[in-house]
C-alpha atoms as a PDB file:
ATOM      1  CA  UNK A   1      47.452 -44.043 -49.329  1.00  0.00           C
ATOM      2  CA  UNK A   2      50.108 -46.524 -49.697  1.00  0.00           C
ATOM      3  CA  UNK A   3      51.528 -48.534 -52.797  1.00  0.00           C
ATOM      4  CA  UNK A   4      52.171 -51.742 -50.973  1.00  0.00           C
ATOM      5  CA  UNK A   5      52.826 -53.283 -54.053  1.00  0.00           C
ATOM      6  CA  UNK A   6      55.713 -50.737 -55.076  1.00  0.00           C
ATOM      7  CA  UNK A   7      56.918 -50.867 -51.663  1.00  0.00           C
ATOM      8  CA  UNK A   8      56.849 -54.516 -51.313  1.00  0.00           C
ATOM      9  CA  UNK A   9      58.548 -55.060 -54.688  1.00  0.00           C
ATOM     10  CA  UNK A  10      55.306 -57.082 -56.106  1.00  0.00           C
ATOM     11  CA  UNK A  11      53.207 -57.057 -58.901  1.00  0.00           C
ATOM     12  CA  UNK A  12      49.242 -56.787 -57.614  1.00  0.00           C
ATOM     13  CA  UNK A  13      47.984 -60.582 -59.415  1.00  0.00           C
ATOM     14  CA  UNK A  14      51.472 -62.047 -56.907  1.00  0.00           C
ATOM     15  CA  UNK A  15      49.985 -65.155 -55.012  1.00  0.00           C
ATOM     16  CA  UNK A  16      49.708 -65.246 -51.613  1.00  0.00           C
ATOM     17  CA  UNK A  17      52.949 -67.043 -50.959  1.00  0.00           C
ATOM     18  CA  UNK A  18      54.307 -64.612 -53.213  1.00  0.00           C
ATOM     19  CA  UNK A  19      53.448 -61.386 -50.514  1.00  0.00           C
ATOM     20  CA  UNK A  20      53.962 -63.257 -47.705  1.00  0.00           C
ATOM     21  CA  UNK A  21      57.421 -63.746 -48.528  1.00  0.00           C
ATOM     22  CA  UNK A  22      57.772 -60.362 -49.762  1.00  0.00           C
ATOM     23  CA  UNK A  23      56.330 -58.785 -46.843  1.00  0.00           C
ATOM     24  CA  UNK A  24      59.123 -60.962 -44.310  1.00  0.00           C
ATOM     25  CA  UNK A  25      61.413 -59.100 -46.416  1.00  0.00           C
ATOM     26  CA  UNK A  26      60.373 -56.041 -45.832  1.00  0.00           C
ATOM     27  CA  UNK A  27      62.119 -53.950 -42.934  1.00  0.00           C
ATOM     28  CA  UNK A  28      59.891 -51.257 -42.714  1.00  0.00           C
ATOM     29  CA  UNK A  29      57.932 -51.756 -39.959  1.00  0.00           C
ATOM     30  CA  UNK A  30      55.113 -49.800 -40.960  1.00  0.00           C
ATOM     31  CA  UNK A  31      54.401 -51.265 -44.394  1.00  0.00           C
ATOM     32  CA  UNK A  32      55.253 -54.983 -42.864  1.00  0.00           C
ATOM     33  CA  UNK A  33      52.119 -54.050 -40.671  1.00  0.00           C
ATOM     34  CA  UNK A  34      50.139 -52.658 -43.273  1.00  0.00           C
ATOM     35  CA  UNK A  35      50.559 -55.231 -46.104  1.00  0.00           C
ATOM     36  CA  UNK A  36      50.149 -57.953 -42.988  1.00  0.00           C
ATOM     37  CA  UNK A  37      46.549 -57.074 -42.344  1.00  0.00           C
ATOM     38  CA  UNK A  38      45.636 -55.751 -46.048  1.00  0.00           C
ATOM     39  CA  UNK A  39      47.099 -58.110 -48.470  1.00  0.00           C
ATOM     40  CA  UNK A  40      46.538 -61.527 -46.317  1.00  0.00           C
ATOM     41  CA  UNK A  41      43.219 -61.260 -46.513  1.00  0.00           C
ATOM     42  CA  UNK A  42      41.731 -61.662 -49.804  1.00  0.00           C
ATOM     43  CA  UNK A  43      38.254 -59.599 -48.967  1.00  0.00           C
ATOM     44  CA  UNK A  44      40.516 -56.725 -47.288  1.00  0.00           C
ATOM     45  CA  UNK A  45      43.265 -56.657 -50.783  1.00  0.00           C
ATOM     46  CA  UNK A  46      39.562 -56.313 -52.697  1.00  0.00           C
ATOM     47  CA  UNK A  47      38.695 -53.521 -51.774  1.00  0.00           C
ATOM     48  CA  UNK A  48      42.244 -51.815 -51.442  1.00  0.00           C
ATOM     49  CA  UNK A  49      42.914 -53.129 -55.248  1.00  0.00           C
ATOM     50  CA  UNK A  50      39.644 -51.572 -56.033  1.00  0.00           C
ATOM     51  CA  UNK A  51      40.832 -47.863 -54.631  1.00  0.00           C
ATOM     52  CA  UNK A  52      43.854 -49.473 -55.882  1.00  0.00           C
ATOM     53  CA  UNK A  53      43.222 -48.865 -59.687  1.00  0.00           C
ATOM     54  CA  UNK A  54      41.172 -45.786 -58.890  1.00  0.00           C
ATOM     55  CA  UNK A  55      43.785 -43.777 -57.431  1.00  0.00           C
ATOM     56  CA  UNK A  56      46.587 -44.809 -60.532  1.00  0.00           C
ATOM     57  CA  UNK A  57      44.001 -43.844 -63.165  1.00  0.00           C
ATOM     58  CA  UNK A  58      43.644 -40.306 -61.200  1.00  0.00           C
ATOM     59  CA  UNK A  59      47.124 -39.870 -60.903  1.00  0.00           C
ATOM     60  CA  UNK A  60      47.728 -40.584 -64.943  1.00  0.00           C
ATOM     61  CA  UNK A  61      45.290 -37.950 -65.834  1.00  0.00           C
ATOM     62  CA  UNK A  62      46.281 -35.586 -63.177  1.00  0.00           C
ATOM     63  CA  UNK A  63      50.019 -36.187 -64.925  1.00  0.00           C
ATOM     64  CA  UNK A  64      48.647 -35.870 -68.488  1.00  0.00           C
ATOM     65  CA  UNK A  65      46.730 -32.638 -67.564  1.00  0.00           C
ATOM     66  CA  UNK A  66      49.943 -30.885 -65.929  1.00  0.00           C
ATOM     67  CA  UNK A  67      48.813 -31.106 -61.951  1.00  0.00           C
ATOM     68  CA  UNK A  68      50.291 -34.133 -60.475  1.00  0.00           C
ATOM     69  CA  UNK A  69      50.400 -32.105 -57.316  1.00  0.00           C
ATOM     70  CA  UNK A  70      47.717 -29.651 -55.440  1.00  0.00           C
ATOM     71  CA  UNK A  71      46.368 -28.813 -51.992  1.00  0.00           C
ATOM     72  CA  UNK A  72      44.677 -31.951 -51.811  1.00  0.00           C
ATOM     73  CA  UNK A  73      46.768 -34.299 -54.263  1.00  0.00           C
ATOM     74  CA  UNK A  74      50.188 -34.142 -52.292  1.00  0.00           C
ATOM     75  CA  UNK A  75      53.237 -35.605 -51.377  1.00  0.00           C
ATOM     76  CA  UNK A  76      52.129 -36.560 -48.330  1.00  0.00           C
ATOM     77  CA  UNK A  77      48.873 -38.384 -48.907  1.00  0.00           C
ATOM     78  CA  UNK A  78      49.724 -39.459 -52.572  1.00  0.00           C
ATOM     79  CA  UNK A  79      53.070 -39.414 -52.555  1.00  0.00           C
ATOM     80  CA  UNK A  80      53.023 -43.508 -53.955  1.00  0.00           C
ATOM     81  CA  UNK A  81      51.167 -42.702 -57.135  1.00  0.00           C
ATOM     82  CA  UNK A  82      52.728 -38.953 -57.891  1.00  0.00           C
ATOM     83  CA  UNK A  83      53.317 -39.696 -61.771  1.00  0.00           C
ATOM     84  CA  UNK A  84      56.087 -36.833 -63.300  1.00  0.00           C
ATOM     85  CA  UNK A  85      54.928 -36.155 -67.532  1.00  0.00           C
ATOM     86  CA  UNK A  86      54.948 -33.518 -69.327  1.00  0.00           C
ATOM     87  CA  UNK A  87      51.160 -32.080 -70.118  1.00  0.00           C
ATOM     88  CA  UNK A  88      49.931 -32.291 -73.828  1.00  0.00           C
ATOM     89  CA  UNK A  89      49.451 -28.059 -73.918  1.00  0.00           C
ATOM     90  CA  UNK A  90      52.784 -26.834 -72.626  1.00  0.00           C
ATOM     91  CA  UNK A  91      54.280 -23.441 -73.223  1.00  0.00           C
ATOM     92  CA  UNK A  92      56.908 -23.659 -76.260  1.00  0.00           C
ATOM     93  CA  UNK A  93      59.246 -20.548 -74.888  1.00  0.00           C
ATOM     94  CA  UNK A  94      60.725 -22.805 -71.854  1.00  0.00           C
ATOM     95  CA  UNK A  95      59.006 -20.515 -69.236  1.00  0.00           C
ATOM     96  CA  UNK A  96      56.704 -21.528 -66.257  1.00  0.00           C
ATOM     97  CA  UNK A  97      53.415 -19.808 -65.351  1.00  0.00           C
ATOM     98  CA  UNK A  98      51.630 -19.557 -61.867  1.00  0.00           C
ATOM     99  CA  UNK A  99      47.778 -19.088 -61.405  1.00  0.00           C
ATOM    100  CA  UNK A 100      46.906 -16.065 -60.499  1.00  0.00           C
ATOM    101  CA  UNK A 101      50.248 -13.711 -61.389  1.00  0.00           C
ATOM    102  CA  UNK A 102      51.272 -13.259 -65.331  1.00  0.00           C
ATOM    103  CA  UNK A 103      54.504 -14.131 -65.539  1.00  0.00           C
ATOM    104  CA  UNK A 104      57.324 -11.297 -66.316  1.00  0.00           C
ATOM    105  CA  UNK A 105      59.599 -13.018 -68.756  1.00  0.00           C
ATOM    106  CA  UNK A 106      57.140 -12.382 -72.289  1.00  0.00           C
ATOM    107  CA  UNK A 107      54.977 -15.753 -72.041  1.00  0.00           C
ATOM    108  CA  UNK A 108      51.860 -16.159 -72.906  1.00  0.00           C
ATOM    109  CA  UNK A 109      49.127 -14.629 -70.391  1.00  0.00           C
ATOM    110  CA  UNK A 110      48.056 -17.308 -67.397  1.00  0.00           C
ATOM    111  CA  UNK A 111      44.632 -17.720 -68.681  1.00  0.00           C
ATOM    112  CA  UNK A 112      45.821 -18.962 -71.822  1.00  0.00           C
ATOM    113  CA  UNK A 113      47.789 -21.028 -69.751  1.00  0.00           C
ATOM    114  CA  UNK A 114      45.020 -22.367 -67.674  1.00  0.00           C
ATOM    115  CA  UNK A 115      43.160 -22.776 -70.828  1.00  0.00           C
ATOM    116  CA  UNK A 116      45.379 -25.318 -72.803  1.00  0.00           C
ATOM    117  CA  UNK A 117      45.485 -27.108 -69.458  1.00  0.00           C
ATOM    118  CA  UNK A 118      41.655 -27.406 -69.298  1.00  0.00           C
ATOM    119  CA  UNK A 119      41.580 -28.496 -72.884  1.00  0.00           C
ATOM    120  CA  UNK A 120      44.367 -31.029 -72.457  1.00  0.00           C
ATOM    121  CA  UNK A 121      41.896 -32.191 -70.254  1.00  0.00           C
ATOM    122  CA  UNK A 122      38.968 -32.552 -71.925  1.00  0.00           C
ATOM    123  CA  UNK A 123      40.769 -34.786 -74.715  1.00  0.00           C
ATOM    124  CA  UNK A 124      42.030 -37.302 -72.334  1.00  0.00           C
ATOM    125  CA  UNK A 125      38.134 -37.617 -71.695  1.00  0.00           C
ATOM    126  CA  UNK A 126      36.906 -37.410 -75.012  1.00  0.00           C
ATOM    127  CA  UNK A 127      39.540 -40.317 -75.965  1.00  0.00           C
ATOM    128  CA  UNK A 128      38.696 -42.500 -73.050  1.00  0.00           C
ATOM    129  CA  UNK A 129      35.242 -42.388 -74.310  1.00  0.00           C
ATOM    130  CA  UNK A 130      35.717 -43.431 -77.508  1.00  0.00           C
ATOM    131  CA  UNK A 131      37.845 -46.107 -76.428  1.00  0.00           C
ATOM    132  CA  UNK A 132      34.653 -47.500 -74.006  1.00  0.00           C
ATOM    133  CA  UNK A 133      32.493 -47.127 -76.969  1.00  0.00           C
ATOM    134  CA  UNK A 134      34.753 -49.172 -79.002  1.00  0.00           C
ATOM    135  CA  UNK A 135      35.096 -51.670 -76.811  1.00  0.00           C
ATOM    136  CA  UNK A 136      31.528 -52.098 -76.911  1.00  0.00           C
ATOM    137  CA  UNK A 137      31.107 -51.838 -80.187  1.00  0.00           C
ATOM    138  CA  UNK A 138      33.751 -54.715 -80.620  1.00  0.00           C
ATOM    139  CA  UNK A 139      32.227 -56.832 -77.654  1.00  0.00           C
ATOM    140  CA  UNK A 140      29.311 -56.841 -79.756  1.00  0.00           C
ATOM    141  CA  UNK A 141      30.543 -57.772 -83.310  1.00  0.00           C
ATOM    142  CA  UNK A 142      32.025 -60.625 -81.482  1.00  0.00           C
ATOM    143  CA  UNK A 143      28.834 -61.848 -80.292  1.00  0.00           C
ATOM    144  CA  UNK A 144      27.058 -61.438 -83.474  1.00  0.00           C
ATOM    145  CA  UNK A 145      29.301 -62.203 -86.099  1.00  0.00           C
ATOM    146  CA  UNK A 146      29.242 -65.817 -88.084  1.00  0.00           C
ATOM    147  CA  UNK A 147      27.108 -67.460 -86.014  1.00  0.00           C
ATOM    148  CA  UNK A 148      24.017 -69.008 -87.544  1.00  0.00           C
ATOM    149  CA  UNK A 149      20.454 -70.155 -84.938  1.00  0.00           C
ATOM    150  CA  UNK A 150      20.634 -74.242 -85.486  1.00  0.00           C
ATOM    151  CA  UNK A 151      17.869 -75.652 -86.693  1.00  0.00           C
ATOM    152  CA  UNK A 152      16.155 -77.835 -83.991  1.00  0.00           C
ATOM    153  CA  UNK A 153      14.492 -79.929 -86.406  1.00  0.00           C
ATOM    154  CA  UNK A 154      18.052 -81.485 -87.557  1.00  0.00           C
ATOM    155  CA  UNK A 155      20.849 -83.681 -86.136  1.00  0.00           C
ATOM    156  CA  UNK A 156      24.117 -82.260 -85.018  1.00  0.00           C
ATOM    157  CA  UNK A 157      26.643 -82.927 -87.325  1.00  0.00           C
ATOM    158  CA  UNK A 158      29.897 -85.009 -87.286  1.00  0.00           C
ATOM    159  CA  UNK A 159      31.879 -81.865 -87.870  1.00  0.00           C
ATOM    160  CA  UNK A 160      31.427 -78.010 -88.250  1.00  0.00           C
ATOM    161  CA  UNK A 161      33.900 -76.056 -90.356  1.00  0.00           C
ATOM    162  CA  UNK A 162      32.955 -72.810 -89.114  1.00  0.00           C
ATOM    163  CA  UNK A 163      33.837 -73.356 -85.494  1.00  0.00           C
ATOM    164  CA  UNK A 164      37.420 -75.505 -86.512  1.00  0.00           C
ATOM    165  CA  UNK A 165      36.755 -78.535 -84.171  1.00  0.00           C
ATOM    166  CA  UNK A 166      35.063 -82.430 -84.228  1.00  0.00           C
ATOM    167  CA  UNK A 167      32.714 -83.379 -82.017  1.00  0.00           C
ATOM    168  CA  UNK A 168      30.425 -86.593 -81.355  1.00  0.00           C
ATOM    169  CA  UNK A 169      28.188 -85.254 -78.897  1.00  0.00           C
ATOM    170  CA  UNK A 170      27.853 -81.645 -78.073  1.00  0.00           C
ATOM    171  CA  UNK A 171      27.164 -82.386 -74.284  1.00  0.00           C
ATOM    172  CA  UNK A 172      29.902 -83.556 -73.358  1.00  0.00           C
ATOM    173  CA  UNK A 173      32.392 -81.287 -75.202  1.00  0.00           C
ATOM    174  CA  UNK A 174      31.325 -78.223 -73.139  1.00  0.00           C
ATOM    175  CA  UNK A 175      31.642 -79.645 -69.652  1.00  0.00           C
ATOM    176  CA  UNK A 176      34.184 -77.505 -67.430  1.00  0.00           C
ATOM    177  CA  UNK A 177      36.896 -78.967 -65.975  1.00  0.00           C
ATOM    178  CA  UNK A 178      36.698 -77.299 -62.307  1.00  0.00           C
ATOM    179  CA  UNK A 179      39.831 -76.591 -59.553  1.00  0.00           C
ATOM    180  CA  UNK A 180      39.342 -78.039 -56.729  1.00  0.00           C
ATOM    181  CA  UNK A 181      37.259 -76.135 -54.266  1.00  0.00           C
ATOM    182  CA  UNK A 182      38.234 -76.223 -50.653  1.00  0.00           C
ATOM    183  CA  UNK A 183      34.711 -77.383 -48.859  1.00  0.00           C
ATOM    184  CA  UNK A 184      35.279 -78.445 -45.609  1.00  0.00           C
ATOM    185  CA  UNK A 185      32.304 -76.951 -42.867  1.00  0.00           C
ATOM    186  CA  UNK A 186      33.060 -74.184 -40.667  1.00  0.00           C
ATOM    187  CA  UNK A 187      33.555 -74.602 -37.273  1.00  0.00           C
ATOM    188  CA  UNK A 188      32.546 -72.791 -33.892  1.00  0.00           C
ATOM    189  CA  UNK A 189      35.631 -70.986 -32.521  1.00  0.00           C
ATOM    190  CA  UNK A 190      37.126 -72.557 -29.650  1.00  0.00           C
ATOM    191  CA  UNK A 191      37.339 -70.792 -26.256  1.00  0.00           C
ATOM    192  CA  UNK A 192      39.697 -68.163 -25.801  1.00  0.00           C
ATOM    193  CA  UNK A 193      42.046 -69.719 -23.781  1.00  0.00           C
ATOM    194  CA  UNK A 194      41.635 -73.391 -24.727  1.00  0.00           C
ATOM    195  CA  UNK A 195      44.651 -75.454 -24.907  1.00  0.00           C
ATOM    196  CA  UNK A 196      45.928 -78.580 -26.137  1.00  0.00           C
ATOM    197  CA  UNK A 197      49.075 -80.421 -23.656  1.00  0.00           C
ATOM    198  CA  UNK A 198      49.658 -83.544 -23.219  1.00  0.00           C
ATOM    199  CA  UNK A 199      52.312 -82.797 -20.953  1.00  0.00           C
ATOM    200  CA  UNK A 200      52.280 -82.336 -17.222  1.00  0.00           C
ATOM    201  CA  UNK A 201      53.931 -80.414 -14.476  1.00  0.00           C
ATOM    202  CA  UNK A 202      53.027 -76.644 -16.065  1.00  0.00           C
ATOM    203  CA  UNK A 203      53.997 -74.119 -13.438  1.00  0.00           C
ATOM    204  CA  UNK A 204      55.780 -71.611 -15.609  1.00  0.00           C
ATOM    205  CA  UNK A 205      53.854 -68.593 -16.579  1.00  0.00           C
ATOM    206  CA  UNK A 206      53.292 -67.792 -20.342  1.00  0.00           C
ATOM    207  CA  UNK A 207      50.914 -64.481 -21.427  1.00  0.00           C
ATOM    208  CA  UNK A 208      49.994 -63.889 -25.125  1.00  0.00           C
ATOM    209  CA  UNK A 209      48.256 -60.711 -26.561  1.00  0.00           C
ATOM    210  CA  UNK A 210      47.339 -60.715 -30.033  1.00  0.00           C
ATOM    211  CA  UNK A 211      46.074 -57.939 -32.096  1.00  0.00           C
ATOM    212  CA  UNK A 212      42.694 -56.716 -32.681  1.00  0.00           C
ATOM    213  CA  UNK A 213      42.218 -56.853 -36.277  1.00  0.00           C
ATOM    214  CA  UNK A 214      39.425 -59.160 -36.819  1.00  0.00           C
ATOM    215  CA  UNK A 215      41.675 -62.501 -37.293  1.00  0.00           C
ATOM    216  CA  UNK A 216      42.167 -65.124 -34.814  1.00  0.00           C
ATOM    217  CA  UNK A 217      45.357 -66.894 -33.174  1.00  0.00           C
ATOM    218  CA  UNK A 218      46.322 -70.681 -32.933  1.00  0.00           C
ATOM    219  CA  UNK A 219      49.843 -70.534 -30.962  1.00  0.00           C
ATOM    220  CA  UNK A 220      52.077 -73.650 -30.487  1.00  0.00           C
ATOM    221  CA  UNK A 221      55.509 -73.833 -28.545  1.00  0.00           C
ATOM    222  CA  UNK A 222      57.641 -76.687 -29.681  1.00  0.00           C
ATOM    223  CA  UNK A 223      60.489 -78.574 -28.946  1.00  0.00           C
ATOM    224  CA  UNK A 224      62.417 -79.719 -31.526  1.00  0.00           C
ATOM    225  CA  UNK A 225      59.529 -81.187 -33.700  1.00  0.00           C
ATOM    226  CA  UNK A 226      57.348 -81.731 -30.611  1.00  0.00           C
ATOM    227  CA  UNK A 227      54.458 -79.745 -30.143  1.00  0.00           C
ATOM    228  CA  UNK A 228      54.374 -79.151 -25.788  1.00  0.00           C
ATOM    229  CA  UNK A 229      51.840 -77.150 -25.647  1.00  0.00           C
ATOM    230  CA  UNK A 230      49.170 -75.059 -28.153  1.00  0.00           C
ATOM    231  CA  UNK A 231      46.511 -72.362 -27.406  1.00  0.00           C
ATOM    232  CA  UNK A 232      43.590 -70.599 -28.903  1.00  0.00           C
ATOM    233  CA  UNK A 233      43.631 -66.692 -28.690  1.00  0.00           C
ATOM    234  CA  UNK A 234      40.239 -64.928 -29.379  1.00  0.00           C
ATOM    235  CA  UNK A 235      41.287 -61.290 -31.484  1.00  0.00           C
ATOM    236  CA  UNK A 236      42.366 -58.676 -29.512  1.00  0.00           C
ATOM    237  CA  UNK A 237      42.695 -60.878 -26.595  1.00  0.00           C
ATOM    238  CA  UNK A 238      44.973 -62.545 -23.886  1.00  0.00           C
ATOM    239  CA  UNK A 239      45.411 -65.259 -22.331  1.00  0.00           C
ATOM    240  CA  UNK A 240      47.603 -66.763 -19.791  1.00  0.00           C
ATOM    241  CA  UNK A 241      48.848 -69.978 -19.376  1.00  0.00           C
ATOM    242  CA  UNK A 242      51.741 -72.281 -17.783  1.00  0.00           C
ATOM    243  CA  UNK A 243      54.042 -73.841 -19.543  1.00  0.00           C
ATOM    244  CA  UNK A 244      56.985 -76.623 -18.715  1.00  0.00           C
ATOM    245  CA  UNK A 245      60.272 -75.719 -17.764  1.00  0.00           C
ATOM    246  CA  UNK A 246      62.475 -75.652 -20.882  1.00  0.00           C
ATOM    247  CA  UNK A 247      63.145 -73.791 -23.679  1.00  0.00           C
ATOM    248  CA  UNK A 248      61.136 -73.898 -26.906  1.00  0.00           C
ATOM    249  CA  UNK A 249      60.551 -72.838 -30.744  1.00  0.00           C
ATOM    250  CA  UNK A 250      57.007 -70.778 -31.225  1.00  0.00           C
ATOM    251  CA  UNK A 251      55.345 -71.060 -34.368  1.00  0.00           C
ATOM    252  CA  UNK A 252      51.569 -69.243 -34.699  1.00  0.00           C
ATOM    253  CA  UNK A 253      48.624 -68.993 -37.471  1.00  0.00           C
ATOM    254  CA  UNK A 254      45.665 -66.568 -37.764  1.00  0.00           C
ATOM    255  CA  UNK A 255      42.725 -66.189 -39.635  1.00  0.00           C
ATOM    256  CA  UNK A 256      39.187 -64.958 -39.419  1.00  0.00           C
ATOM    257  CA  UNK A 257      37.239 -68.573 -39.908  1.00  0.00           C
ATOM    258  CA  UNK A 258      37.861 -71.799 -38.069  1.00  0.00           C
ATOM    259  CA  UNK A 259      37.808 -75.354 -39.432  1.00  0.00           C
ATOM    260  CA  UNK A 260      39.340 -77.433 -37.325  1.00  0.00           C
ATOM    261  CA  UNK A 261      42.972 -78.586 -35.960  1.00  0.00           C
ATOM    262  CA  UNK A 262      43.835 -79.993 -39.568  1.00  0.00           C
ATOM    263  CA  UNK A 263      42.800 -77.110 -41.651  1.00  0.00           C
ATOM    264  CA  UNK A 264      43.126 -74.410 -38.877  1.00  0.00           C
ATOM    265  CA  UNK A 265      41.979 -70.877 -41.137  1.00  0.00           C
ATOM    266  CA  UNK A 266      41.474 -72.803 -44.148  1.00  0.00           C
ATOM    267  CA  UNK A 267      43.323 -71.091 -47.655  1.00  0.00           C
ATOM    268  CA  UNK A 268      43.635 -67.851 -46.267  1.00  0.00           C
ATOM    269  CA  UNK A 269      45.758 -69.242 -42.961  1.00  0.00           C
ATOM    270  CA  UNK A 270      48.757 -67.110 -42.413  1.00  0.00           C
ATOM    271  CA  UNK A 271      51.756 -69.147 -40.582  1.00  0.00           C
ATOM    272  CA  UNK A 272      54.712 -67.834 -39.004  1.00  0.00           C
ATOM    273  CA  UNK A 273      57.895 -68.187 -36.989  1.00  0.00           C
ATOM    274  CA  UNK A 274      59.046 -66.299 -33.890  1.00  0.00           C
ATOM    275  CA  UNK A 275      62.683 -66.392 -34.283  1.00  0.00           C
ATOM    276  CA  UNK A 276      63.634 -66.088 -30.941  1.00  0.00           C
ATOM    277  CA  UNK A 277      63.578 -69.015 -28.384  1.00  0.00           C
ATOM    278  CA  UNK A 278      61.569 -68.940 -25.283  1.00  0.00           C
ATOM    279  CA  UNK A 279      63.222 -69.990 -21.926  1.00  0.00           C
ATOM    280  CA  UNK A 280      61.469 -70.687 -18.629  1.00  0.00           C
ATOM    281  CA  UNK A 281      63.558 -71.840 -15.407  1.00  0.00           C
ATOM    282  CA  UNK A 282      63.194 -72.121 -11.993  1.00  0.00           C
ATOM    283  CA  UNK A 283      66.100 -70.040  -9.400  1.00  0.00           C
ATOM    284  CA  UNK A 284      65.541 -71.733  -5.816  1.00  0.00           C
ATOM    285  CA  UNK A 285      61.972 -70.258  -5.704  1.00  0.00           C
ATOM    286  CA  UNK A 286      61.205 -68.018  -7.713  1.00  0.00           C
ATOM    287  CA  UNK A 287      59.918 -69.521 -11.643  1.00  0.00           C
ATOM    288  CA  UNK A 288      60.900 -67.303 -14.571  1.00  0.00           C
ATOM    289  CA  UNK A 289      58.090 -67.012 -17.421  1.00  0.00           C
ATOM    290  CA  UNK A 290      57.800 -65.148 -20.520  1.00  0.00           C
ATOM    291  CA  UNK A 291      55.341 -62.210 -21.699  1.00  0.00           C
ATOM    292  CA  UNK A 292      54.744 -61.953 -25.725  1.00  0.00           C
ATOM    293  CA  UNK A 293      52.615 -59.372 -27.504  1.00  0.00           C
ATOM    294  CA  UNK A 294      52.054 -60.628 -31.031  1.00  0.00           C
ATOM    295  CA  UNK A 295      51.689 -57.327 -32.031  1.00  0.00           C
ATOM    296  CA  UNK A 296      53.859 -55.362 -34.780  1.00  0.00           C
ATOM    297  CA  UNK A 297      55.240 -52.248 -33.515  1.00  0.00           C
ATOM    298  CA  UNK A 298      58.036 -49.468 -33.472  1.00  0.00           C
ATOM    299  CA  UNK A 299      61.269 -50.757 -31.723  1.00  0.00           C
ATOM    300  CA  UNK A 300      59.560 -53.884 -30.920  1.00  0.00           C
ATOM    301  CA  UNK A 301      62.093 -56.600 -29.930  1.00  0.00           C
ATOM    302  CA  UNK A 302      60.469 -59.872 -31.211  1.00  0.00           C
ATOM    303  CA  UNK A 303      61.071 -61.189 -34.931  1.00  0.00           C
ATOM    304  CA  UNK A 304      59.170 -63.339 -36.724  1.00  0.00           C
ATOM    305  CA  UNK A 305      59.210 -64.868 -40.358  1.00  0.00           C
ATOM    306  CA  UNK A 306      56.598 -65.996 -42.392  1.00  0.00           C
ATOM    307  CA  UNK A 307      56.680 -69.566 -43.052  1.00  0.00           C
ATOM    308  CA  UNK A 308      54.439 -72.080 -45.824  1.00  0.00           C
ATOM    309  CA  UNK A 309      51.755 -74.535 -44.222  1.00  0.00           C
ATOM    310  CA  UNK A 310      54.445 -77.426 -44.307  1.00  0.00           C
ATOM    311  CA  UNK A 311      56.920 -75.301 -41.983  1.00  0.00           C
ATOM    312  CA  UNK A 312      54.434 -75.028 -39.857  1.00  0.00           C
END
């Protein structure tokens, strides 16, 4: 498992803006792909924060008890979270001890060993416990603690001491100021395939394959500020289009849920910039087109950049 955070340079609350401009950063290929599809997706970076947290708590202990690395809790799989410390029980002559051999240099047996280990253990447990416990204990002071059942048969009063602020009418003080919510309807995906030109004479071929991770594609080529010609890829699809000769800019979103041409993926839309330029020409017969896989991979020769909503 993978620290993407670490890796990417990020703390885990960043914003989105935040990761996407730490993952264009990025020039490992590998963890631009992985952070891509994990960490632009807000269900997807729930459930890795979850493991997340998980697999740091594990790796404290493990460091605490003396066994940041086993068979199963290596280098290779865990390599990320692999925390260095000293254990709480260590032997005081400077000498190391291996399971199952007693060591030749006058330390202490290995079972003795093993034994401070396992109780090293144990207190990190017993402590967490306590803590939990007195975090309860304090959740429920707080709840309990000065507060006095008013009496229904009375008026509220102009002021209250106990609680430190004035109030006229206690309706109106509690009301929550709320962020506004993004609520436009979903939409019904358009075709795969479906574009949007206003521009005629389109006999240069263009083919786009996108990825097969669950989101979906809304490509435009531009030129200049212009938009010539946009198309709507299904995930894990392609499609195949014509284009007019020229040479243009190609900017593309993705995201799992459709709204519309104004709010494309809603929040969670994911823009970016192909840095290249795209040429098509004609030679006497024969019309020169252009093949792009939107797909992040080893030695791949396209670039792209991750761009805000007004870029796009």
């Amino acid at each position: 498992m993978k620290d993407l955070y670490k890796r990417l340079g990020i703390q885990a609350n960043a914003s989105l803006e935040e990761r996407k401009r730490a993952v264009a950063r990025t020039e490992d290929v590998s963890d631009r792909f992985d952070a891509s599809a994990v960490l632009f997706n807000e269900h997807r970076k729930r459930i890795y924060d979850h493991h997340y947290r998980t697999v740091q708590s594990v790796a404290t202990i493990r460091a605490l008890a003396g066994i940041s690395t086993s068979e199963f809790w290596n280098e290779t799989t865990y390599g990320d979270f692999i925390v260095q410390k000293t254990p709480p029980f260590a032997a005081s002559n400077g000498t190391s001890t291996h399971y199952g051999a007693q060591s030749t240099s006058g330390s202490e047996p290995w079972w003795q060993d093993v034994l401070y280990r396992l109780a090293g253990f144990g207190i990190i447990v017993l402590v967490l416990w306590l803590l939990s416990l007195l975090g309860k204990c304090g959740d429920d002071n707080t709840n309990t603690t000065n507060y006095e059942e008013p009496s229904y048969e009375q008026s509220a009063p102009a002021s209250d001491a106990t609680y430190g602020y004035e109030y006229e009418t206690p309706a109106e003080d509690y009301t929550a100021i709320e962020e506004p919510q993004f609520n436009e309807p979903e939409l019904p995906l358009p075709r795969n395939g479906k574009v949007w030109s206003e521009y005629g004479n389109r006999i240069a071929p263009l083919r786009i394959t996108v990825p097969d991770y669950g989101n979906h594609y809304y490509v435009k080529l531009l030129r200049g500020e212009i938009v010539i010609l946009a198309v709507f890829i299904h995930s894990g699809r392609t499609v195949n289009v014509n284009m007019p000769l020229g040479t243009y800019e190609m900017k593309y979103a993705y995201g799992t849920t459709w709204y519309g041409l104004d709010h494309l993926f809603g929040p969670e839309t994911v823009y970016n910039l192909a840095e290249d330029q795209f040429e098509f020409y004609r030679e006497g017969s024969y019309v020169q087109g252009v093949q792009v896989e939107l797909i992040l991979q080893q030695n791949g020769n396209l670039s792209t950049t991750t761009i805000s909503a007004d870029q796009f």
